[in-house]
Protein backbone atom coordinates (compact mmCIF):
# COMPACT_ATOMS: atom_id res chain seq x y z
CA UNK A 1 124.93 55.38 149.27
CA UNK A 2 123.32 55.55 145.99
CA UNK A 3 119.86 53.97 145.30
CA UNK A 4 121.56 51.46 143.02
CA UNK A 5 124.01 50.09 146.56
CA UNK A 6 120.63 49.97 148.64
CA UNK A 7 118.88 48.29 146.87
CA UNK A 8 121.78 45.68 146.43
CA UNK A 9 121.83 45.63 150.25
CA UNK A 10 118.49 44.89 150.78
CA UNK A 11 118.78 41.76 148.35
CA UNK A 12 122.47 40.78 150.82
CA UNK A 13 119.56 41.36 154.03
CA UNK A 14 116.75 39.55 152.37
CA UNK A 15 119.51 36.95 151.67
CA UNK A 16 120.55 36.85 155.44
CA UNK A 17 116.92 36.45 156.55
CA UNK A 18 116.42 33.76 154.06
CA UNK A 19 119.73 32.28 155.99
CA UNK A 20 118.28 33.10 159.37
CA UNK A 21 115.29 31.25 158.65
CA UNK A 22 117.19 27.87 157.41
CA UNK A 23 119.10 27.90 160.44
CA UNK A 24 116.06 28.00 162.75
CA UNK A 25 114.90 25.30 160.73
CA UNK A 26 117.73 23.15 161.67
CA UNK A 27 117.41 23.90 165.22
CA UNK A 28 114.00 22.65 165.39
CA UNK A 29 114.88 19.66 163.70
CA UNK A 30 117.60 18.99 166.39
CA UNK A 31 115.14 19.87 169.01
CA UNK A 32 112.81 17.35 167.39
CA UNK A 33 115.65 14.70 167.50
CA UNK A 34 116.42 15.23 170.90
CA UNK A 35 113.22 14.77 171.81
CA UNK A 36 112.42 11.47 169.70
CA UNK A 37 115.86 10.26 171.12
CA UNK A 38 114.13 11.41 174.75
CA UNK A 39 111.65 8.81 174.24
CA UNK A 40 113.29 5.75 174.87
CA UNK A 41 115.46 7.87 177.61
CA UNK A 42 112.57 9.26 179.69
CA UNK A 43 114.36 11.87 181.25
CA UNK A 44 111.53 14.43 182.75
CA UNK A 45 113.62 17.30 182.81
CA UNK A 46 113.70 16.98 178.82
CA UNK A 47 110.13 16.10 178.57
CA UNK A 48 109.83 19.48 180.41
CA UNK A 49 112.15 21.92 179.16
CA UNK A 50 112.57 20.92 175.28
CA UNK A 51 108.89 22.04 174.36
CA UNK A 52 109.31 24.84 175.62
CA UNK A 53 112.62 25.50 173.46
CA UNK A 54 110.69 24.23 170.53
CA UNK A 55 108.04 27.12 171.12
CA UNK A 56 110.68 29.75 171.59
CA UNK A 57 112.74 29.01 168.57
CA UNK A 58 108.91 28.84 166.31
CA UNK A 59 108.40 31.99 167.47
CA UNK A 60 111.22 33.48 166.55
CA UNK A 61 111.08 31.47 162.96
CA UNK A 62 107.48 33.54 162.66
CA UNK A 63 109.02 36.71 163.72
CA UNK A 64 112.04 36.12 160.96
CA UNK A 65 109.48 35.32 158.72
CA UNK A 66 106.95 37.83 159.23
CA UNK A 67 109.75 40.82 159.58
CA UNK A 68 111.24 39.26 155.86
CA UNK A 69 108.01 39.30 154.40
CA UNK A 70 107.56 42.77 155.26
CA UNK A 71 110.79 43.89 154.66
CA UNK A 72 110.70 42.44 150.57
CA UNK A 73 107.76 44.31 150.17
CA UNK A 74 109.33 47.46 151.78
CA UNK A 75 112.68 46.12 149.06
CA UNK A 76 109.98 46.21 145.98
CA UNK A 77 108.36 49.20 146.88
CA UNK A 78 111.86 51.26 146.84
CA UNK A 79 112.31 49.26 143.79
CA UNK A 80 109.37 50.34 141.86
CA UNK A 81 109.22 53.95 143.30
CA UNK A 82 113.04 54.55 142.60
CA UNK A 83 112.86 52.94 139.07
CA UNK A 84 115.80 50.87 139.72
CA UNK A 85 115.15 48.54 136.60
CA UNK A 86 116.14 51.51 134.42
CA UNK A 87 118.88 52.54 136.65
CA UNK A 88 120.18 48.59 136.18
CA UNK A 89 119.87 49.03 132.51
CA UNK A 90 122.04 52.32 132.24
CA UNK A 91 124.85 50.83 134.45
CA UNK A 92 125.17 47.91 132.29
């Protein structure tokens, strides 16, 4: 794989992650519905178990985030160290 096709798959990964992070999103705002739907319901095993769920799935949106965070930089570094911008401008 030339540097040209990695760097092109670290923007698809840094895509995915960006992905990965919406759909964790979305999972705590269903969580979030459940549980304002659990209020007029008042079923203690909900009240028990969903915040719990709710921590989990923020953790792993902070790990998702954290590990994309790191990971652009690790994309930019390549980037600058590899010169891809002049490697973009001879392919075109």
């Amino acid at each position: 794989m030339d540097k040209l096709e990695k760097v092109e798959m670290m923007d698809k990964i840094l895509r995915e992650f960006d992905d990965l992070k919406n759909s964790q999103l979305s999972v705590l705002k269903k969580i979030s519905k459940i549980e304002a739907d659990n209020i007029n319901l008042g079923v203690s095993m909900l009240e028990k178990k969903l915040p719990e769920m709710w921590s989990n799935v923020d953790s792993n949106l902070s790990l998702v985030t954290s590990l994309e965070e790191e990971f652009q930089e690790y994309r930019d570094k390549f980037f600058k160290d590899n010169n891809i911008a002049a490697l973009q401008e001879e392919s075109r």
